[in-house]
PDB file of N, CA and C in Angstrom:
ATOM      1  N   UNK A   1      15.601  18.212  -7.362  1.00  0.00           N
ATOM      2  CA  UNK A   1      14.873  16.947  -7.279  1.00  0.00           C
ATOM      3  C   UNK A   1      14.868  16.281  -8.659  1.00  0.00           C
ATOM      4  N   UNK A   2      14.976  15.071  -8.824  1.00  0.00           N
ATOM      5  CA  UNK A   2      15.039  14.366  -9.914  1.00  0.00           C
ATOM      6  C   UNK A   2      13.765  13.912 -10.442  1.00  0.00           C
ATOM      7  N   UNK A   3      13.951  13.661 -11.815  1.00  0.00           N
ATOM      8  CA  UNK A   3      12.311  13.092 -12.536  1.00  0.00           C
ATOM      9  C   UNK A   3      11.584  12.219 -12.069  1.00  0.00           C
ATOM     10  N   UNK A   4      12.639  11.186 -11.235  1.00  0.00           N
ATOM     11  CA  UNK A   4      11.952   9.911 -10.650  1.00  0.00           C
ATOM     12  C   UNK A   4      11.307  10.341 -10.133  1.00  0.00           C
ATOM     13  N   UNK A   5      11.689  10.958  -9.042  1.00  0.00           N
ATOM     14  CA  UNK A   5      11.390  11.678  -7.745  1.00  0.00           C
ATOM     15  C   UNK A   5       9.971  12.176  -8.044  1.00  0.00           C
ATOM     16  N   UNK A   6      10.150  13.051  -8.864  1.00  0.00           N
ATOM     17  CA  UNK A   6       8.946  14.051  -8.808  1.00  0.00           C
ATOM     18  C   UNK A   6       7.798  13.247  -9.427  1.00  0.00           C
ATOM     19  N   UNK A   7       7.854  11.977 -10.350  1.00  0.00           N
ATOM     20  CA  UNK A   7       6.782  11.385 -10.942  1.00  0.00           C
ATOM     21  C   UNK A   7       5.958  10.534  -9.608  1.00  0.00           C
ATOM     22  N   UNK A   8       6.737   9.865  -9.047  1.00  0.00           N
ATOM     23  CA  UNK A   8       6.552   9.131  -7.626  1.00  0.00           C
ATOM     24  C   UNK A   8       5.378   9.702  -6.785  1.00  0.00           C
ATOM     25  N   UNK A   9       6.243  11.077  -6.625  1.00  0.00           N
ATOM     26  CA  UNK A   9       5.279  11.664  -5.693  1.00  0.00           C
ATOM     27  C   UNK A   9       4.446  12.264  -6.084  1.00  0.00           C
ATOM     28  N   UNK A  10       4.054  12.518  -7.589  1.00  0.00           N
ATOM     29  CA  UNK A  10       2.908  12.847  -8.376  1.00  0.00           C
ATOM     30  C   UNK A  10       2.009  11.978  -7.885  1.00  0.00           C
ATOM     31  N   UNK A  11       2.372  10.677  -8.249  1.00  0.00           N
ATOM     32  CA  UNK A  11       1.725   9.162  -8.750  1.00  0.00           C
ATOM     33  C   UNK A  11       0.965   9.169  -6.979  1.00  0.00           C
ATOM     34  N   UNK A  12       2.063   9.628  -5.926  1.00  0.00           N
ATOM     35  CA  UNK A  12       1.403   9.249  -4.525  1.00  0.00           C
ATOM     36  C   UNK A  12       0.554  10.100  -4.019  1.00  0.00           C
ATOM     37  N   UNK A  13       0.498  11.296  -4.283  1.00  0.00           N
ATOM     38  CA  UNK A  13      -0.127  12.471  -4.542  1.00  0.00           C
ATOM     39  C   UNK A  13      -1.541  12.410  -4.920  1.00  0.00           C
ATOM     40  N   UNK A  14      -1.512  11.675  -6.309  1.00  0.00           N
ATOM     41  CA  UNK A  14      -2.629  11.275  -6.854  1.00  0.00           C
ATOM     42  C   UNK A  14      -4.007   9.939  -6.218  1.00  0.00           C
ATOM     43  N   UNK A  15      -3.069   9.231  -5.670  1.00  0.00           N
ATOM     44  CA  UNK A  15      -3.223   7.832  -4.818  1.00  0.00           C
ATOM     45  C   UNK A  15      -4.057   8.780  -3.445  1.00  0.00           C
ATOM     46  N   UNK A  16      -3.241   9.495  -3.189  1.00  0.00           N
ATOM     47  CA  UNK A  16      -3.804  10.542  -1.825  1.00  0.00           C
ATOM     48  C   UNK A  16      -4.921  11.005  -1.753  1.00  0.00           C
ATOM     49  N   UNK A  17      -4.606  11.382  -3.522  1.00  0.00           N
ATOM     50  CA  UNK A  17      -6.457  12.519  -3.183  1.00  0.00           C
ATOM     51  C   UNK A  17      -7.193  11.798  -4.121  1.00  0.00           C
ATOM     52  N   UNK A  18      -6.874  10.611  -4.608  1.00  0.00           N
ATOM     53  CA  UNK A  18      -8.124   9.645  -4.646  1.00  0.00           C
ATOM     54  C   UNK A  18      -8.989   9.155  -3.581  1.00  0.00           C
ATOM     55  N   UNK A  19      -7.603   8.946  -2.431  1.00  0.00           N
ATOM     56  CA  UNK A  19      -8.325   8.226  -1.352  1.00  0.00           C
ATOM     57  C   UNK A  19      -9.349   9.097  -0.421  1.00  0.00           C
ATOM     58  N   UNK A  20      -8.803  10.331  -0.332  1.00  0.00           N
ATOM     59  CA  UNK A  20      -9.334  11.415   0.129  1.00  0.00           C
ATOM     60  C   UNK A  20     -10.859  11.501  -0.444  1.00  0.00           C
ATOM     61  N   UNK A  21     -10.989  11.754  -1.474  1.00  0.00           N
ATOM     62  CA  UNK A  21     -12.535  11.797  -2.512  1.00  0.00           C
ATOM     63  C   UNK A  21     -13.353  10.703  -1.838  1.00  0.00           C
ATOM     64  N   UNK A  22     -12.692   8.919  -2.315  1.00  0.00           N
ATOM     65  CA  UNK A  22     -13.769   8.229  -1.863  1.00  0.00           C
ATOM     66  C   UNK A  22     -14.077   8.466  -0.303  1.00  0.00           C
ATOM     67  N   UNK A  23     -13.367   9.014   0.713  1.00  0.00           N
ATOM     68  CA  UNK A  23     -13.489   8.824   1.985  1.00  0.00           C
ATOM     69  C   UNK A  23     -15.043   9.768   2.088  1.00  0.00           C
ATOM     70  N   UNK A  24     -14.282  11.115   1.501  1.00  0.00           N
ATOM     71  CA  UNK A  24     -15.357  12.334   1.800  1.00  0.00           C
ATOM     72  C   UNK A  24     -16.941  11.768   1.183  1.00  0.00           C
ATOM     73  N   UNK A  25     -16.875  11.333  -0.408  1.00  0.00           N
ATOM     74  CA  UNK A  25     -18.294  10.859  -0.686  1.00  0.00           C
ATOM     75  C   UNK A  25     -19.087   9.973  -0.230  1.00  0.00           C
ATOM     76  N   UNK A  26     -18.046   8.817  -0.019  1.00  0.00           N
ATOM     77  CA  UNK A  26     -18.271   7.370   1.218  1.00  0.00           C
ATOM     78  C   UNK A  26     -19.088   8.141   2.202  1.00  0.00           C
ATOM     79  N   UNK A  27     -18.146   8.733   3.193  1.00  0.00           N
ATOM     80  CA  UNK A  27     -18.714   8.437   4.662  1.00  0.00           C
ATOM     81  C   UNK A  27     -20.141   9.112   5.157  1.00  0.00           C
ATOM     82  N   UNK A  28     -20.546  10.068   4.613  1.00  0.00           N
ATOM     83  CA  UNK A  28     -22.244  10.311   4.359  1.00  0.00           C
ATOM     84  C   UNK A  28     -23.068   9.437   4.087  1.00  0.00           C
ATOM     85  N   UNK A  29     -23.073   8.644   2.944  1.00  0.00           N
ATOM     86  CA  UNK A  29     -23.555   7.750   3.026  1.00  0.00           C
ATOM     87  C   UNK A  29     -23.582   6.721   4.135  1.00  0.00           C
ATOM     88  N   UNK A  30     -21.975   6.397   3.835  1.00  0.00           N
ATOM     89  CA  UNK A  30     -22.013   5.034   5.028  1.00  0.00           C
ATOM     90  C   UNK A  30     -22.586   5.467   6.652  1.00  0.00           C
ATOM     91  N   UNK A  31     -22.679   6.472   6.820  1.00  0.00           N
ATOM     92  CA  UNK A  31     -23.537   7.108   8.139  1.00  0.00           C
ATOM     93  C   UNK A  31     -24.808   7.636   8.253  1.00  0.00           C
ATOM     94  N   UNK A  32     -25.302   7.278   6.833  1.00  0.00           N
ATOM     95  CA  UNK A  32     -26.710   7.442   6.763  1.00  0.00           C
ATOM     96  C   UNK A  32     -27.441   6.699   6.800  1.00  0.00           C
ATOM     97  N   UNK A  33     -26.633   5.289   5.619  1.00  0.00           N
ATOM     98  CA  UNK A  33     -27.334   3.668   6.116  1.00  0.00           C
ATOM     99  C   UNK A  33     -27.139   3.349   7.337  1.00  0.00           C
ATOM    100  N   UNK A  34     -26.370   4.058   8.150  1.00  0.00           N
ATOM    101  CA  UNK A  34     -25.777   3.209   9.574  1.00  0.00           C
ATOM    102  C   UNK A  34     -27.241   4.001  10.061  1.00  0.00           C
ATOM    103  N   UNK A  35     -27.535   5.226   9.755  1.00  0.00           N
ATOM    104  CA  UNK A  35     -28.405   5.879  10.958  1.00  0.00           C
ATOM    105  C   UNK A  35     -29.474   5.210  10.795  1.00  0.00           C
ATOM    106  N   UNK A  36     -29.691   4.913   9.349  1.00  0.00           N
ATOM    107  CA  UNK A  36     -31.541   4.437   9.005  1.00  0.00           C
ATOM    108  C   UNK A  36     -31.285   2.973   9.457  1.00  0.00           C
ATOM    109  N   UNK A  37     -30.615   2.252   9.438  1.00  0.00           N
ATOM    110  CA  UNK A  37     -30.408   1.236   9.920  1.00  0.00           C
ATOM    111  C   UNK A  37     -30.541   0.847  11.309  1.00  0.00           C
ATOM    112  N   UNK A  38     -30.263   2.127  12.166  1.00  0.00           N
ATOM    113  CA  UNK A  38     -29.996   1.946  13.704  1.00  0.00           C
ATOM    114  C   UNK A  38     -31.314   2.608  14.222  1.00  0.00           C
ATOM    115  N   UNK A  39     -32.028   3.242  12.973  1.00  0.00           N
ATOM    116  CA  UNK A  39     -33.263   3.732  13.305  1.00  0.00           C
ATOM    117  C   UNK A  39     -34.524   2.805  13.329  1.00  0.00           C
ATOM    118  N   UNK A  40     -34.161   1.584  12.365  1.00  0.00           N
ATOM    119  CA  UNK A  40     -35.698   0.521  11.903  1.00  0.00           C
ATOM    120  C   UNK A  40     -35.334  -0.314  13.201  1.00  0.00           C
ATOM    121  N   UNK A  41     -33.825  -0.633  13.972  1.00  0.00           N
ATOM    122  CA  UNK A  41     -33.485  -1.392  14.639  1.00  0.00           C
ATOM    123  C   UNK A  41     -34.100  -1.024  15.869  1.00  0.00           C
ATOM    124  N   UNK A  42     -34.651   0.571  16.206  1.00  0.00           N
ATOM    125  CA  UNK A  42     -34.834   0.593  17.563  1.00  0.00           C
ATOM    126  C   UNK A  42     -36.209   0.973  16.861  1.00  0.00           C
ATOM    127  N   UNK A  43     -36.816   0.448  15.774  1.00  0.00           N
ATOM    128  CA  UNK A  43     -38.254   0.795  15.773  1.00  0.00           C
ATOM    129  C   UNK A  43     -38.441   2.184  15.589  1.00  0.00           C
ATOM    130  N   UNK A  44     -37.504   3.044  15.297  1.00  0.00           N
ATOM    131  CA  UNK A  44     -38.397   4.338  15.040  1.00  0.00           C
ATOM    132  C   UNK A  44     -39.001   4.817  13.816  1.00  0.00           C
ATOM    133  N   UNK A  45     -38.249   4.339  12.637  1.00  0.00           N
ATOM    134  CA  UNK A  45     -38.611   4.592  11.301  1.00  0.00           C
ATOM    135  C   UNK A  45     -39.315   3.177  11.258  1.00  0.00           C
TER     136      UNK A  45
END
């Protein structure tokens, strides 16, 4: 495999498990405001 090659797929690699991180720390949250949100909406909190 060539240098290009292998920097590329470093670089996409990296892009990957960035995206990966924000997803995992994101989506707790974003399903927690959704819950407390869906909770004041039906009046329970």
């Amino acid at each position: 495999m060539s240098l290009k090659r292998q920097l590329r797929w470093k670089r996409v690699g990296f892009l990957l498990a960035a995206v990966i991180t924000l997803v995992i720390t994101g989506l707790p949250a974003a399903a927690s405001n959704l819950f407390s949100e869906a909770c004041q909406y039906n009046g329970i909190a």
